[in-house]
Protein backbone atom coordinates (compact mmCIF):
# COMPACT_ATOMS: atom_id res chain seq x y z
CA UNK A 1 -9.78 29.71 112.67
CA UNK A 2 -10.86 33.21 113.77
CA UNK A 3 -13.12 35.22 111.59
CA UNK A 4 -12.15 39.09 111.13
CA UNK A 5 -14.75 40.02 114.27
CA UNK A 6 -13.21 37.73 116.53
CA UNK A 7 -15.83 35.14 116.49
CA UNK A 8 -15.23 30.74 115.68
CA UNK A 9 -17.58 29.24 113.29
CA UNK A 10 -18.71 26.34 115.18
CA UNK A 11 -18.12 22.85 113.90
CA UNK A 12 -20.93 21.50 112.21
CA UNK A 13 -21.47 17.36 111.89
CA UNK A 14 -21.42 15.33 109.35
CA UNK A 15 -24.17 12.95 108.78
CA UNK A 16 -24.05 9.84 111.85
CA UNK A 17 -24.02 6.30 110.62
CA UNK A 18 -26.71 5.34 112.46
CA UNK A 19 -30.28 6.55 112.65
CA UNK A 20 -31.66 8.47 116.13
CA UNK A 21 -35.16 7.31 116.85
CA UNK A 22 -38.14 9.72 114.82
CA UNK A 23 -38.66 12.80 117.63
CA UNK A 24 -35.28 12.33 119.09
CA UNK A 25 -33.81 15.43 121.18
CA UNK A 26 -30.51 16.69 121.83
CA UNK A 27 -30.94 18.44 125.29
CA UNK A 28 -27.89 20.28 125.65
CA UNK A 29 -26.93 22.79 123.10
CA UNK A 30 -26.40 26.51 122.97
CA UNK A 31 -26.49 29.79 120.18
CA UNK A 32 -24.39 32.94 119.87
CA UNK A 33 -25.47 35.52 117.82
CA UNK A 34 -26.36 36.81 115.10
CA UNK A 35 -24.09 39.66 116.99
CA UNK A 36 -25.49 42.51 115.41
CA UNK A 37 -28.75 42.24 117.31
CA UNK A 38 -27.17 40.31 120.76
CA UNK A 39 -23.73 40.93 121.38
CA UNK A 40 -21.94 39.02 123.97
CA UNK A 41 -20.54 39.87 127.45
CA UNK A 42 -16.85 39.08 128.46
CA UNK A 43 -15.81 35.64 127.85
CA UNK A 44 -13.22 33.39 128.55
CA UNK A 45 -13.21 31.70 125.31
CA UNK A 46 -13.69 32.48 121.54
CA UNK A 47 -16.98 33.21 121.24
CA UNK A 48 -18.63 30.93 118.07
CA UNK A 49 -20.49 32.40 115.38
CA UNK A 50 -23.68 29.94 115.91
CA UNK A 51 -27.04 31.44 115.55
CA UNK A 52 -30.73 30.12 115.32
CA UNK A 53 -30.54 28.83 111.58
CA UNK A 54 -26.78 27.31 112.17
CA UNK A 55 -28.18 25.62 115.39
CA UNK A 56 -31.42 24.23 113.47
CA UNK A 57 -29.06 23.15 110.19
CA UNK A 58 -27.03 21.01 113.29
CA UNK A 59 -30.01 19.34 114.46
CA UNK A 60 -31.30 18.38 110.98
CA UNK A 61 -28.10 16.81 109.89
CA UNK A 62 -28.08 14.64 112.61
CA UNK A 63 -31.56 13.62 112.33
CA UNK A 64 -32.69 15.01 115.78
CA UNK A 65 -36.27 16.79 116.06
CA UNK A 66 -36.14 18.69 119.47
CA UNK A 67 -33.30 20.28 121.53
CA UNK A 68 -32.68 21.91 124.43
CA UNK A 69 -30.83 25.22 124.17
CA UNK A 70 -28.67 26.48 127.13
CA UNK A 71 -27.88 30.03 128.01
CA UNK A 72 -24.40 30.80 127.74
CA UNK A 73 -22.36 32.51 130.56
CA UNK A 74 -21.08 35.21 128.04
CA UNK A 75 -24.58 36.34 128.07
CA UNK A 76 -24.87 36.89 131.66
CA UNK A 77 -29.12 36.71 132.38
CA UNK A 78 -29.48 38.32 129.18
CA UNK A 79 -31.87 35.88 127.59
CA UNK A 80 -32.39 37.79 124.41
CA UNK A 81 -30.57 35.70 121.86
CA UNK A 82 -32.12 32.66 123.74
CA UNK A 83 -35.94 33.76 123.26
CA UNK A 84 -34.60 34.95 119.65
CA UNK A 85 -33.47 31.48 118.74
CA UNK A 86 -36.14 29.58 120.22
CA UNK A 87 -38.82 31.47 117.85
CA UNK A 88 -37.06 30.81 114.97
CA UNK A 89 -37.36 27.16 116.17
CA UNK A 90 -41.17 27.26 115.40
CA UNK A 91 -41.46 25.05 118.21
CA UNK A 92 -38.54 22.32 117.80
CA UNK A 93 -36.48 23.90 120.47
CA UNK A 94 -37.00 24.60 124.48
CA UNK A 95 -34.97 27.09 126.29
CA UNK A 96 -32.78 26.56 129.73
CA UNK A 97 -32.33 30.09 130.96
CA UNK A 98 -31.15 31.62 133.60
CA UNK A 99 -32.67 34.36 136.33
CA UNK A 100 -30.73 35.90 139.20
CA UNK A 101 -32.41 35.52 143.00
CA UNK A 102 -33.86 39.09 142.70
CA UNK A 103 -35.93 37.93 139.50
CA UNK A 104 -39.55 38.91 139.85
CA UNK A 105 -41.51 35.92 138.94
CA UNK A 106 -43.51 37.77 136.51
CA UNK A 107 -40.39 37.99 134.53
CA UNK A 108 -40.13 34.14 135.13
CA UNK A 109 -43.68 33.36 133.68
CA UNK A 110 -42.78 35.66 130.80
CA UNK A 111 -40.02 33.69 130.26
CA UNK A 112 -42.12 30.42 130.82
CA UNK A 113 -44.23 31.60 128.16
CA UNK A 114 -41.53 32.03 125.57
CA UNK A 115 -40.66 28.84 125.93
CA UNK A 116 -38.47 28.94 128.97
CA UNK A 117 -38.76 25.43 131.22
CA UNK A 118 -35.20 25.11 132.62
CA UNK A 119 -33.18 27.53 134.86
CA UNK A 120 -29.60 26.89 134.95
CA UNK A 121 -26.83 26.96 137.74
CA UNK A 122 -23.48 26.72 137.06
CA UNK A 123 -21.11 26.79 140.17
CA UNK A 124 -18.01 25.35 138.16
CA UNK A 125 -14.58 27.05 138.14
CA UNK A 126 -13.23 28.41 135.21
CA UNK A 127 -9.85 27.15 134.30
CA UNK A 128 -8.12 30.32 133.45
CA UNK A 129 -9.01 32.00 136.14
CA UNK A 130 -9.87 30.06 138.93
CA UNK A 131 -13.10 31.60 139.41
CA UNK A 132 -16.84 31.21 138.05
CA UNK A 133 -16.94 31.58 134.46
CA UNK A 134 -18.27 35.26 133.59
CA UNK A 135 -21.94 35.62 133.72
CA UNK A 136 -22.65 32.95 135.44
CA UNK A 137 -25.59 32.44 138.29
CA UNK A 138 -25.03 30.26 140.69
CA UNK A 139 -26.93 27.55 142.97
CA UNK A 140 -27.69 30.45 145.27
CA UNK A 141 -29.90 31.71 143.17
CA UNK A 142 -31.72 28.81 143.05
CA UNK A 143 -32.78 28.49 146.48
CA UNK A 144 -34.98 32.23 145.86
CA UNK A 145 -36.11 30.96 142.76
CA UNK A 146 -37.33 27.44 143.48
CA UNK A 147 -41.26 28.21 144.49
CA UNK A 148 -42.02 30.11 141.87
CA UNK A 149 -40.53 27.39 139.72
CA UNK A 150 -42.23 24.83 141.06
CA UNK A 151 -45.46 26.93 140.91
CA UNK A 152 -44.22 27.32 137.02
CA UNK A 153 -43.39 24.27 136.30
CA UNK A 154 -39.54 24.92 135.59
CA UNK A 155 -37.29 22.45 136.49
CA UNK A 156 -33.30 23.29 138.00
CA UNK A 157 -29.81 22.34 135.72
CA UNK A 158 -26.95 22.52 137.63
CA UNK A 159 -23.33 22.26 136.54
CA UNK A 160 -21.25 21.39 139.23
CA UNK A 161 -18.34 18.92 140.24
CA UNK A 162 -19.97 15.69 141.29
CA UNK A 163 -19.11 16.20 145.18
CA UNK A 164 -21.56 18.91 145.02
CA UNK A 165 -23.56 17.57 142.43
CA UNK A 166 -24.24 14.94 145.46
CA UNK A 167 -24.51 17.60 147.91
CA UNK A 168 -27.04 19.76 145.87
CA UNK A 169 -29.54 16.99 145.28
CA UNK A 170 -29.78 16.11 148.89
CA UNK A 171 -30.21 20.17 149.40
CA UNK A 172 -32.91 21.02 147.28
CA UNK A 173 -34.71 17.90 147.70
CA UNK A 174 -37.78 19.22 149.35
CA UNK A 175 -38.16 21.71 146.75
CA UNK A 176 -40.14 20.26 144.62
CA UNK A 177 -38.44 21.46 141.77
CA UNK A 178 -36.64 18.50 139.16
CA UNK A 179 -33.08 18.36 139.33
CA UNK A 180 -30.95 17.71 135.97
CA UNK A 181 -27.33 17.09 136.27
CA UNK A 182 -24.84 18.17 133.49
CA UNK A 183 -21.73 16.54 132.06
CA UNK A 184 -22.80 13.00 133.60
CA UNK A 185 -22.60 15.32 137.07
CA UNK A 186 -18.93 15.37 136.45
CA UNK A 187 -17.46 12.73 137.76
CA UNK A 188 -13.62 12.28 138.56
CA UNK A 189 -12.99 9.93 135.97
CA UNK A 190 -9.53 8.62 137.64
CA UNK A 191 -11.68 8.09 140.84
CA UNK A 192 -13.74 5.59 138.99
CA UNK A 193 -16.80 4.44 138.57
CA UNK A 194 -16.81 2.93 142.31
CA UNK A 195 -16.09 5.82 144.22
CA UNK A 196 -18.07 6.83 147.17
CA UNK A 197 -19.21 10.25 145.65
CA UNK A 198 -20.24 8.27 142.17
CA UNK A 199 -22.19 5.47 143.91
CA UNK A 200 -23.83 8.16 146.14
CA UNK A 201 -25.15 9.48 142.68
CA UNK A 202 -26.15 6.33 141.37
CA UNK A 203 -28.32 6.01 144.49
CA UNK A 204 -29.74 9.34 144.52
CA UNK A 205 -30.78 8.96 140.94
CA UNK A 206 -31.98 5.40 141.24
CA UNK A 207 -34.63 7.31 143.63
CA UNK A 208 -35.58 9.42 141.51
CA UNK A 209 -34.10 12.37 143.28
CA UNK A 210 -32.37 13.39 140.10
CA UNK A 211 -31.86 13.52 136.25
CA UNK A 212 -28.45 13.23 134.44
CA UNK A 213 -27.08 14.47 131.31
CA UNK A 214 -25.18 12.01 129.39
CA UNK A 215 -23.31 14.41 127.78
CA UNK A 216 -19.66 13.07 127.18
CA UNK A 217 -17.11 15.85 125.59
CA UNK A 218 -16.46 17.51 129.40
CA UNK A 219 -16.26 14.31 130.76
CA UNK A 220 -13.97 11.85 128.77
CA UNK A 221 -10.88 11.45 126.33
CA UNK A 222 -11.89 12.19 122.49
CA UNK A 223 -8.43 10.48 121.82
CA UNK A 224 -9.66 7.36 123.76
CA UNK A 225 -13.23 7.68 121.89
CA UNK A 226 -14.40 8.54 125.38
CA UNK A 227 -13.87 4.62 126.05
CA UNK A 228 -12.27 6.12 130.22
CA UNK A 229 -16.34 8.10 130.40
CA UNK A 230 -17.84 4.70 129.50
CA UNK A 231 -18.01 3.06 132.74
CA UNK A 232 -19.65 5.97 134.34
CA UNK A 233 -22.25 6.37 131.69
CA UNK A 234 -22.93 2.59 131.45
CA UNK A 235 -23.68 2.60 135.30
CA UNK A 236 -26.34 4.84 134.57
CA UNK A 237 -28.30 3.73 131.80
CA UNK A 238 -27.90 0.23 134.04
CA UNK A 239 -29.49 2.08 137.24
CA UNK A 240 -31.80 4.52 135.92
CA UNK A 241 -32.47 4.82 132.79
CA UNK A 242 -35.71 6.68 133.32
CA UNK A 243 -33.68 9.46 134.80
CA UNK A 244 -31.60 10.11 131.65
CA UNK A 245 -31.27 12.95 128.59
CA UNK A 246 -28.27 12.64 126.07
CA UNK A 247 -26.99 15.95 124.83
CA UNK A 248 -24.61 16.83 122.37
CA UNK A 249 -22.73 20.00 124.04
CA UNK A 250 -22.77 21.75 120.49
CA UNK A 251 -20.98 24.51 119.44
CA UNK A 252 -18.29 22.92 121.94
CA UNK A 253 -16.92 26.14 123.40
CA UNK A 254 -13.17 25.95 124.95
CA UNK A 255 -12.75 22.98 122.69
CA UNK A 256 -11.37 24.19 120.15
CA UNK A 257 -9.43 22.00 117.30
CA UNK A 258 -10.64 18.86 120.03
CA UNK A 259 -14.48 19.40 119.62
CA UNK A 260 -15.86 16.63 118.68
CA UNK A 261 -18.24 16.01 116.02
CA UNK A 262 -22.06 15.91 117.07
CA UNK A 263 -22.42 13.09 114.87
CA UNK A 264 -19.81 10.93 116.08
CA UNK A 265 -21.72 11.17 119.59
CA UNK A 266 -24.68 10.47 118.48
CA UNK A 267 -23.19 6.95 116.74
CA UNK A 268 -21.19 6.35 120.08
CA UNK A 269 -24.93 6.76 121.86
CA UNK A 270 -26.30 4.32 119.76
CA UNK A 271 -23.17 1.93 119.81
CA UNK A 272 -22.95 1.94 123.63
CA UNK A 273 -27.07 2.03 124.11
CA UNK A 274 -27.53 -1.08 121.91
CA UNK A 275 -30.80 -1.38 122.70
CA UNK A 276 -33.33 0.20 120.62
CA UNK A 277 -36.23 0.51 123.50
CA UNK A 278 -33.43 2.02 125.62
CA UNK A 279 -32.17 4.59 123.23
CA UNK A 280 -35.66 5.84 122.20
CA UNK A 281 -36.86 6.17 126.40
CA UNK A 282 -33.46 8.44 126.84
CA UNK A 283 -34.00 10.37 123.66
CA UNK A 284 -37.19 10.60 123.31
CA UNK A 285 -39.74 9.92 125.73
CA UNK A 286 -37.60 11.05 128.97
CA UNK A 287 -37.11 14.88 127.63
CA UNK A 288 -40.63 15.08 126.92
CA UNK A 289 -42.20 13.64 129.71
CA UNK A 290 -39.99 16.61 131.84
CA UNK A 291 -40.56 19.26 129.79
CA UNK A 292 -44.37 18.67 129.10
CA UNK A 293 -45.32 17.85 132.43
CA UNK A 294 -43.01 20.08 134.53
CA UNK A 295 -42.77 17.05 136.58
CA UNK A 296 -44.02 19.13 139.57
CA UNK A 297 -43.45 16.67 142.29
């Protein structure tokens, strides 16, 4: 349903069957709005209407603490409704924003002090067009960028096809700047979970050369309950589990009547991490030991 200005209400969860561990985080969300204050650029999909307080009403229901929110491509390197939404957080939310290559690195610390400690790079195609989605800053930029990260303490997330996925790692190794993966580094999932470009992954993770996101609802079948995604992220909480953040992908834009409900992944986390140590190092202690210490090196 589309409301009279144009805009989706996002879906919101219902409550999950099974409790997340106390300080849990969902490290891969985003907000829209409210529009009268941060309009949006052009967009290739209906934009949702999901603000600061709709964002922190998800979390709650769902029992998570913390989040990561992720600038949108509709709003270019316009961070405004970012910063906006992570001071309504009152500190329960960190921001992943994005900065072209020209971006003066006092503007980065600025942005570091509003609670900025991601940058992200998205060099996906966009379906409809063949082309970048609008507004979004690619791995390019990221090369410019990376020393005063590192200096900042601001790690890299990169959205890319896992070919490249593989191929970025290996480039911006020496940078000293932490690399998160999105979408599980989006992997072919008819290729399997033993192809040469996933097992090159697994290896680069298992040396610590990268984190993943084990965010499902780009990667698998909702139909299937994601059961064709499950090899790919059981092969990673089996090789590196230290390496690992679970996101939720909320408000689920270009989803439409298929987006999943957050709280149905969040029970599928649980059901397919079935141990409780596990679950609480991936949703708790792994976001926090990369956002509070930068992990410089």
């Amino acid at each position: 349903m589309t409301t009279t200005d144009g805009t989706v209400p996002p879906r919101m969860p219902t409550r999950a069957a099974r409790d997340f561990p106390a300080d849990a985080w969902d490290c891969h969300s985003h907000v829209f709005g409210p529009f009268d204050r941060f309009p949006t650029g052009p967009s290739t999909y209906p934009i949702p209407d999901a603000p600061a307080g709709t964002y922190l009403g998800m979390l709650d229901r769902t029992g998570t603490a913390r989040g990561m929110l992720v600038q949108p491509a509709p709003y270019g390197n316009d961070t405004s409704a970012l910063e906006h939404a992570l001071a309504r957080s009152e500190g329960r939310a960190v921001g992943v924003g994005v900065a072209t290559a020209d971006c003066p690195a006092g503007e980065l610390a600025r942005l570091h002090a509003a609670g900025v400690r991601a940058l992200r790079f998205n060099d996906r195609i966009a379906p409809a067009t063949g082309a970048r989605f609008p507004g979004a800053i690619g791995t390019e930029a990221f090369r410019a960028l990376a020393p005063v990260m590192r200096e900042l303490g601001i790690h890299a997330q990169i959205w890319a096809g896992l070919e490249d996925c593989v191929r970025l790692v290996d480039e911006f190794s020496g940078t000293g700047v932490p690399v998160v993966l999105d979408h599980l580094a989006q992997p072919d999932v008819a290729a399997g979970p033993d192809s040469a470009a996933f097992r090159a992954l697994l290896d680069r993770v298992k040396d610590g050369a990268a984190w993943v996101k084990l965010t499902l609802c780009r990667v698998g079948d909702p139909d299937r309950g994601y059961a064709d995604a499950r090899p790919f992220h059981d092969a990673l909480v089996e090789a590196a589990p230290a390496r690992l953040l679970w996101g939720s992908d909320w408000p689920f834009v270009r989803m439409g009547e298929s987006a999943p409900d957050v709280a149905d992944l969040a029970d599928l986390f649980c059901d397919w991490v079935d141990d409780a140590a596990l679950r609480r190092q991936i949703l708790v202690h792994n976001p926090r030991r990369l956002v509070d210490t930068g992990l410089r090196a």
